[in-house]
C-alpha atoms as a PDB file:
ATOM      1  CA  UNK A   1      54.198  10.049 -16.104  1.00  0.00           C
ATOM      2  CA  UNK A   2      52.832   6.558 -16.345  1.00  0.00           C
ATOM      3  CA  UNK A   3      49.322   5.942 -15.352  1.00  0.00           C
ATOM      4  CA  UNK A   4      49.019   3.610 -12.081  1.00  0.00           C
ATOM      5  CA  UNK A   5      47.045   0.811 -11.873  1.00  0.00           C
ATOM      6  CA  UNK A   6      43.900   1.713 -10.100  1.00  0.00           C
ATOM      7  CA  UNK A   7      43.009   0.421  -6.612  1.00  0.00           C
ATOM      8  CA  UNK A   8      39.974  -1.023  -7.191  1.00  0.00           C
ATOM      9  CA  UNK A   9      39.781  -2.702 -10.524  1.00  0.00           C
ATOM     10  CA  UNK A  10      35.984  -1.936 -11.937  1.00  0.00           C
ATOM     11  CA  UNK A  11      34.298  -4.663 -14.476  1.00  0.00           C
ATOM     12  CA  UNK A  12      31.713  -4.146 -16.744  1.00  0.00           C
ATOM     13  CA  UNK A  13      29.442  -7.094 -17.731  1.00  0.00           C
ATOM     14  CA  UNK A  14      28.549  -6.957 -21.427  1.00  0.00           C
ATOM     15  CA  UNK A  15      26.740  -8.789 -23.845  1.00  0.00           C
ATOM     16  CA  UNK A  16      29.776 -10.384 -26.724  1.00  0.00           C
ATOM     17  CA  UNK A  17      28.945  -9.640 -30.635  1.00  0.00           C
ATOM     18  CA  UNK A  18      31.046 -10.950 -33.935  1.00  0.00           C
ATOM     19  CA  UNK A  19      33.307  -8.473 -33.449  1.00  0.00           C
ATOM     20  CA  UNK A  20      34.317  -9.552 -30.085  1.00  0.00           C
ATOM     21  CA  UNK A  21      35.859 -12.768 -31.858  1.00  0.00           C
ATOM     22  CA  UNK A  22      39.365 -12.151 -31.117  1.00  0.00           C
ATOM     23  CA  UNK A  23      38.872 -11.011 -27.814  1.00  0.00           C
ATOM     24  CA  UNK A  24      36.986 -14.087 -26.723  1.00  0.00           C
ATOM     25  CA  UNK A  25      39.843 -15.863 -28.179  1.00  0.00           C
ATOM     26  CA  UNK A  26      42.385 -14.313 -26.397  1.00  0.00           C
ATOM     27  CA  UNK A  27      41.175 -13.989 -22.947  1.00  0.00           C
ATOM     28  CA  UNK A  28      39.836 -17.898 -23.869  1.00  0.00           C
ATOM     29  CA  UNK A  29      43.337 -18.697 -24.524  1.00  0.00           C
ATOM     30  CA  UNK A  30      45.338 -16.489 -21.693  1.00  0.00           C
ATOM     31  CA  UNK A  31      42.339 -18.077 -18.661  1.00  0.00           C
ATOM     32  CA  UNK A  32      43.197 -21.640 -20.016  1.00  0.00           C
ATOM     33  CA  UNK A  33      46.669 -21.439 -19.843  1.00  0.00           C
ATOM     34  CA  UNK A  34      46.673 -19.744 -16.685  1.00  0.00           C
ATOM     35  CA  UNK A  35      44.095 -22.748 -15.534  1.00  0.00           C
ATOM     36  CA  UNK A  36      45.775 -25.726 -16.956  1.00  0.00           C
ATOM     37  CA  UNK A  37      49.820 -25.331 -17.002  1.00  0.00           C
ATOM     38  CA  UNK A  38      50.383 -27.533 -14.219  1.00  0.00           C
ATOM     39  CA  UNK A  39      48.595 -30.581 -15.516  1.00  0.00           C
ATOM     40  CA  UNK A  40      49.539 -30.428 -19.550  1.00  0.00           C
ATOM     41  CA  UNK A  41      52.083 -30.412 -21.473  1.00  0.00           C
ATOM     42  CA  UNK A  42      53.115 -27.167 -24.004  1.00  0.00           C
ATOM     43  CA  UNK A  43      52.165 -29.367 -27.199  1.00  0.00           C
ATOM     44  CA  UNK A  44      48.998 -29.878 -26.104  1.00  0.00           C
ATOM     45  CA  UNK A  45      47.758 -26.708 -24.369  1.00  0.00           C
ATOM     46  CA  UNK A  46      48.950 -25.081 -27.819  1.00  0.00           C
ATOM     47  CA  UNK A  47      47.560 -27.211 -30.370  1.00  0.00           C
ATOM     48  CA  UNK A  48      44.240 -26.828 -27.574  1.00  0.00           C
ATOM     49  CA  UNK A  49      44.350 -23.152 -27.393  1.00  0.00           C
ATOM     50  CA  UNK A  50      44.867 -22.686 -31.260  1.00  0.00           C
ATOM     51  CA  UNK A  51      41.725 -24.736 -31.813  1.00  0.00           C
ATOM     52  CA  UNK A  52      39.219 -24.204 -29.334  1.00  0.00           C
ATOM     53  CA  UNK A  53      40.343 -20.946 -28.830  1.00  0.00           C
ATOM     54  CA  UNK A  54      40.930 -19.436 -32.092  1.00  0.00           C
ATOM     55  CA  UNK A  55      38.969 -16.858 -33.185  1.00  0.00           C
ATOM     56  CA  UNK A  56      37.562 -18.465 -35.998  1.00  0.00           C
ATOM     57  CA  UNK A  57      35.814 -20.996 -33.038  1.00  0.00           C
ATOM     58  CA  UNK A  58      34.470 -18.197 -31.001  1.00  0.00           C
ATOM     59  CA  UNK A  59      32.532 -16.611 -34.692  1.00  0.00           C
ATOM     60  CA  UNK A  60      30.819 -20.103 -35.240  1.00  0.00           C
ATOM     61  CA  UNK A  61      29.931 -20.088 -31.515  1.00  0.00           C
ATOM     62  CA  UNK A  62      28.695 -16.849 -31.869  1.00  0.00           C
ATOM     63  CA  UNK A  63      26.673 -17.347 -35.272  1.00  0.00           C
ATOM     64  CA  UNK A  64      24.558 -20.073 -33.581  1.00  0.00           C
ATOM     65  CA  UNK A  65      21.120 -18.168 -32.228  1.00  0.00           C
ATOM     66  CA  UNK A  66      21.541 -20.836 -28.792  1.00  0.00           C
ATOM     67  CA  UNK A  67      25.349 -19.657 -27.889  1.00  0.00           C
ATOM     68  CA  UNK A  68      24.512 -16.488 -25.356  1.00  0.00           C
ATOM     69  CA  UNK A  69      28.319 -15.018 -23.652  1.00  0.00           C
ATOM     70  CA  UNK A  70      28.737 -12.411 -21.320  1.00  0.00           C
ATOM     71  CA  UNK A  71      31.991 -10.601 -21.049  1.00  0.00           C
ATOM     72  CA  UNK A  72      33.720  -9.024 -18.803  1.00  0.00           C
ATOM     73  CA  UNK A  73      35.917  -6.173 -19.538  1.00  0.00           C
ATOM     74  CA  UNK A  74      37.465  -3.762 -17.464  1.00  0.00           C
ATOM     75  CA  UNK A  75      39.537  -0.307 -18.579  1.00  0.00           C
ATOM     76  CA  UNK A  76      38.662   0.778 -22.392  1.00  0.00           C
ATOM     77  CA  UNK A  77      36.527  -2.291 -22.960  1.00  0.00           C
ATOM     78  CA  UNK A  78      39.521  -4.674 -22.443  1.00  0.00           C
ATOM     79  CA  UNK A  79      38.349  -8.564 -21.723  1.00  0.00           C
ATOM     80  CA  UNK A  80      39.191 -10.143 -18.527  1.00  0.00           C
ATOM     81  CA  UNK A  81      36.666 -12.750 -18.688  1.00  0.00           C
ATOM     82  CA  UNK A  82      33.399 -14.242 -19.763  1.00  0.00           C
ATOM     83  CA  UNK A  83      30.732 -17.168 -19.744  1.00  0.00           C
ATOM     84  CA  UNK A  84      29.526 -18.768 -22.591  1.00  0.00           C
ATOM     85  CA  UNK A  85      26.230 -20.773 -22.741  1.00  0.00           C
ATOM     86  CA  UNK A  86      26.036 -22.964 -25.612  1.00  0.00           C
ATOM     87  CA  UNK A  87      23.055 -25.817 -26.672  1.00  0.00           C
ATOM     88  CA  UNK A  88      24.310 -28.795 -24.781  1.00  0.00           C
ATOM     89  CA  UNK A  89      27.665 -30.291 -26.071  1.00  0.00           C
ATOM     90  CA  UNK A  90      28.007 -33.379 -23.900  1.00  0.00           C
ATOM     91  CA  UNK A  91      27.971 -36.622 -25.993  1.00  0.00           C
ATOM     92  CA  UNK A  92      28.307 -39.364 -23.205  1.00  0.00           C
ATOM     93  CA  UNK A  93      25.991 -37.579 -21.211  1.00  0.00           C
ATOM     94  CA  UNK A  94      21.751 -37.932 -21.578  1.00  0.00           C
ATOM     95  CA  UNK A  95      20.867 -34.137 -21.822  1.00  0.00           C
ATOM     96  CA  UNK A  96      16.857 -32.930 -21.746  1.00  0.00           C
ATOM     97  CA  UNK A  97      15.382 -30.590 -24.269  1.00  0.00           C
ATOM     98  CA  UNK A  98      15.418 -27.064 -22.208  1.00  0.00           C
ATOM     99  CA  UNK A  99      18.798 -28.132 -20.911  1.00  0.00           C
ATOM    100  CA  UNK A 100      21.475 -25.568 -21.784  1.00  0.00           C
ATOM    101  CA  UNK A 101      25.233 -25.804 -21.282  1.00  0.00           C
ATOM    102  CA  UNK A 102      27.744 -23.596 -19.522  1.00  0.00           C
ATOM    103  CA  UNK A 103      30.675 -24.638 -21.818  1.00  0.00           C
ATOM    104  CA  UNK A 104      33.224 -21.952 -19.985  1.00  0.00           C
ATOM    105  CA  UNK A 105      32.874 -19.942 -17.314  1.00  0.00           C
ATOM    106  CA  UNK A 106      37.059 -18.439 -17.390  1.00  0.00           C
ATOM    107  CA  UNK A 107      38.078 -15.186 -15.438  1.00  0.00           C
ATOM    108  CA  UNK A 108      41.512 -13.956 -14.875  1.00  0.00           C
ATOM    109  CA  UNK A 109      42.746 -14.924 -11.681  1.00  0.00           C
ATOM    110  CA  UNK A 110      43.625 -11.178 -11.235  1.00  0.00           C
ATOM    111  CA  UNK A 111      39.643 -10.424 -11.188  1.00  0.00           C
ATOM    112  CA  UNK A 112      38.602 -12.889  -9.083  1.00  0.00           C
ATOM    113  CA  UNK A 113      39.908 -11.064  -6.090  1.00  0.00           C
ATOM    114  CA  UNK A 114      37.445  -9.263  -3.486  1.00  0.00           C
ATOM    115  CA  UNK A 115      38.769  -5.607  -4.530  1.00  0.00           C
ATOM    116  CA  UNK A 116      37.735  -6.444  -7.689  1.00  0.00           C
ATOM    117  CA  UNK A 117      34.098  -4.290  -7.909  1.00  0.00           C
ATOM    118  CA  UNK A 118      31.372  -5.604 -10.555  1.00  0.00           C
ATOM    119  CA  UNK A 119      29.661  -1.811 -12.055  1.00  0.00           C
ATOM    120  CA  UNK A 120      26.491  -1.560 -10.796  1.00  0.00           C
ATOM    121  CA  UNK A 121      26.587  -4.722  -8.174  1.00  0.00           C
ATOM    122  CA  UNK A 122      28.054  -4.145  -4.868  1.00  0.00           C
ATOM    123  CA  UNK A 123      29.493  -6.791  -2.948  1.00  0.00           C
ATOM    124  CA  UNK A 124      29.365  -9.595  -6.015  1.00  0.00           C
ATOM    125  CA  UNK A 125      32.341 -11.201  -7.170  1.00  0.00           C
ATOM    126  CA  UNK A 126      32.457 -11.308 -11.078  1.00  0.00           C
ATOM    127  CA  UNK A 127      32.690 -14.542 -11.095  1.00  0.00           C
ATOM    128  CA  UNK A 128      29.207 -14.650  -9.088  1.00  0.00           C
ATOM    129  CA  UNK A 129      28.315 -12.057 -11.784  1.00  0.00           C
ATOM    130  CA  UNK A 130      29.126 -14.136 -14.728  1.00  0.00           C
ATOM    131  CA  UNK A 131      27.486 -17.317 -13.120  1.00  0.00           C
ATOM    132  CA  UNK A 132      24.347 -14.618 -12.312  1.00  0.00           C
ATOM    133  CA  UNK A 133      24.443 -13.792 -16.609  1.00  0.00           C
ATOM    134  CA  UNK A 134      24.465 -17.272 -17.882  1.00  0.00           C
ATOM    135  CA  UNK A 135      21.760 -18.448 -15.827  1.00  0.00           C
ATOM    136  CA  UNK A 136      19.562 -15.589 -17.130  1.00  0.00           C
ATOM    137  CA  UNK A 137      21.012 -16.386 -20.522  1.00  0.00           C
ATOM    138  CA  UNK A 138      19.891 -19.610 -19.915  1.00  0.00           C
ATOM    139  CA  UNK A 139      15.980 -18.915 -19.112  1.00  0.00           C
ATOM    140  CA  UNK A 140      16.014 -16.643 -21.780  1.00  0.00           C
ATOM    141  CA  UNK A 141      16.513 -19.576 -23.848  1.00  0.00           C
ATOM    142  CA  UNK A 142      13.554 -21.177 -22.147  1.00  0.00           C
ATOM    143  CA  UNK A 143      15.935 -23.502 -20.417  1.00  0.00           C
ATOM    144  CA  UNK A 144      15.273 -25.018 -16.806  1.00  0.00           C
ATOM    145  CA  UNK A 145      18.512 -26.930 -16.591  1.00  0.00           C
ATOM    146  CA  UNK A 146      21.834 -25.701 -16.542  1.00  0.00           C
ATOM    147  CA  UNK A 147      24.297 -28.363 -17.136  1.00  0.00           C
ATOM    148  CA  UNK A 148      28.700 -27.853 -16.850  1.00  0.00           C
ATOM    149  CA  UNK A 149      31.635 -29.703 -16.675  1.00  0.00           C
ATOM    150  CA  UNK A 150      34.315 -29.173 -14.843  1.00  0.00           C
ATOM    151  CA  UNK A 151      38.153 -30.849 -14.639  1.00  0.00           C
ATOM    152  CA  UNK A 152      37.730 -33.361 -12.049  1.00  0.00           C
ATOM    153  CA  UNK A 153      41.304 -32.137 -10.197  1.00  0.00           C
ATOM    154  CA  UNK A 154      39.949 -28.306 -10.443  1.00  0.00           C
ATOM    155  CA  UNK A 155      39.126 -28.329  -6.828  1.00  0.00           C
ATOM    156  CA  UNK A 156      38.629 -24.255  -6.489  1.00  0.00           C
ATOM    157  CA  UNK A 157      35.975 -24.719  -9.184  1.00  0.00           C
ATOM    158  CA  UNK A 158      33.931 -27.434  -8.326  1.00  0.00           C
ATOM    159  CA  UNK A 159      33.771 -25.889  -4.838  1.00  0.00           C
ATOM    160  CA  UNK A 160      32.643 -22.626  -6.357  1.00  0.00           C
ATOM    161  CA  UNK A 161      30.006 -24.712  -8.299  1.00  0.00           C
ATOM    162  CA  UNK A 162      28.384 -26.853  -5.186  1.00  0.00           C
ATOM    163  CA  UNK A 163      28.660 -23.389  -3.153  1.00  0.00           C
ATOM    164  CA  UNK A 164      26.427 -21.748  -5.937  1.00  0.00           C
ATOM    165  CA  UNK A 165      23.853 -24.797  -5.937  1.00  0.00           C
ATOM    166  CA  UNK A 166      25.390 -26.798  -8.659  1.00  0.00           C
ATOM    167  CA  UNK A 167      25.174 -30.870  -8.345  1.00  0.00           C
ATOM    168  CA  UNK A 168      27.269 -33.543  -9.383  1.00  0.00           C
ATOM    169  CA  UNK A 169      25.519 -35.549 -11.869  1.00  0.00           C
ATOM    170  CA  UNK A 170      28.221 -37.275 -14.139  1.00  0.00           C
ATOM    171  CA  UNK A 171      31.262 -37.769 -15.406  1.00  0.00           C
ATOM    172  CA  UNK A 172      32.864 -37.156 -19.022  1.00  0.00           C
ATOM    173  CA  UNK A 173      36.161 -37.233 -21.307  1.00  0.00           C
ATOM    174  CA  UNK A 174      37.365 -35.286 -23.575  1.00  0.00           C
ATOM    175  CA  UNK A 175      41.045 -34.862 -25.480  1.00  0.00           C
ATOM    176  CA  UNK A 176      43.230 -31.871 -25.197  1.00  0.00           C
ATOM    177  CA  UNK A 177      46.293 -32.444 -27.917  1.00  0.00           C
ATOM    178  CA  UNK A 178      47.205 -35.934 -26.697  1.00  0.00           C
ATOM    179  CA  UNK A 179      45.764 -36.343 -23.256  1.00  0.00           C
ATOM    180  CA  UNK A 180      42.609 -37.523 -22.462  1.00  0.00           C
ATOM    181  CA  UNK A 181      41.087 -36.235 -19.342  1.00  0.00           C
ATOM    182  CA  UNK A 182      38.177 -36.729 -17.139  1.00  0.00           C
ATOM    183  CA  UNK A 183      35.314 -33.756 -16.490  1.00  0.00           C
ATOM    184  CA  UNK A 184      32.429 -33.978 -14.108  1.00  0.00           C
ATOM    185  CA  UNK A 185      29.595 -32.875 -15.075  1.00  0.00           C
ATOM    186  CA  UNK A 186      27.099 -31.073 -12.516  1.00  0.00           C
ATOM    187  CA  UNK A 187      23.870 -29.540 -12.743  1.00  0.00           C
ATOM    188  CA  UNK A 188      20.986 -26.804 -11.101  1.00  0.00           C
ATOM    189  CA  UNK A 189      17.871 -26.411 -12.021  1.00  0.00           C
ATOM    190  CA  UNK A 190      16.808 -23.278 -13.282  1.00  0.00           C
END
């Protein structure tokens, strides 16, 4: 007999090594696509996903001593999500010197429901949980600004982002494959 899928999914927050590489890469990939199908074309979310979410890009993320990512896994330590703070990647936009980036903040759409339960914090959403991580990554680092950006049509996150305290504070472009498309970039002090 089969094992069923439990009720009440349970996720683990962790902190991500080198050898989580391939997992980064894969949930990286699987969140984007999920994210992003309606507003790219297949070229381009490939050629994207084989790049920025290879695992060869995760290892040189993780090599750097600023990069700090959180996963989430649920099961036998399978990844359903994570945040990723990186030293500030945003070339059209001024950034400070204990500024720190939130380059992705991706979760499963499966996990972001209210059954799903966060071990060891009642009532939080991952999401909230991830959010929670990074920003303690983030003073860890001795940052006081945490800086993101955001696809300006990604309505459900930019509301999740204002609800949590975020501000808009710019706007940015960046290429995926052939398309160029437009970010806003908001901001909380730490």
């Amino acid at each position: 007999m089969a094992p069923r899928e439990p009720e009440h999914e349970v996720v683990r927050l962790r902190a991500a090594t080198m050898v989580d590489a391939a997992a980064l890469a894969l949930v990286g990939a699987a969140t984007f696509l999920e994210a992003y199908t309606w507003m790219l074309p297949v070229a381009d979310l490939v050629e994207f996903c084989a790049t920025a979410h290879s695992k060869e890009a995760y290892a040189a993320y993780l090599a750097k001593p600023s990069t700090r990512i959180t996963l989430a896994v649920t099961g036998q330590d399978v990844p359903v999500g994570y945040a990723m703070l990186v030293a500030p990647e945003l070339p059209e936009f001024e950034v400070g010197p204990h500024d720190s980036e939130l380059k992705r903040i991706y979760l499963l759409s499966k996990f972001r429901k209210a059954e799903t339960v966060v071990e060891g914090q009642p009532g939080v959403r991952v999401s909230q949980a991830l959010l929670a991580a990074a920003i303690a990554d983030a003073k860890d680092v001795g940052s006081t600004r945490l800086l993101l950006g955001t696809n300006d049509q990604n309505e459900r996150a930019m509301a999740f982002y204002q609800r949590e305290g975020f501000a808009l504070v710019g706007k940015r472009t960046f290429t995926v494959g052939a398309q160029v498309c437009s970010d806003f970039i908001f901001a909380k002090e730490i």
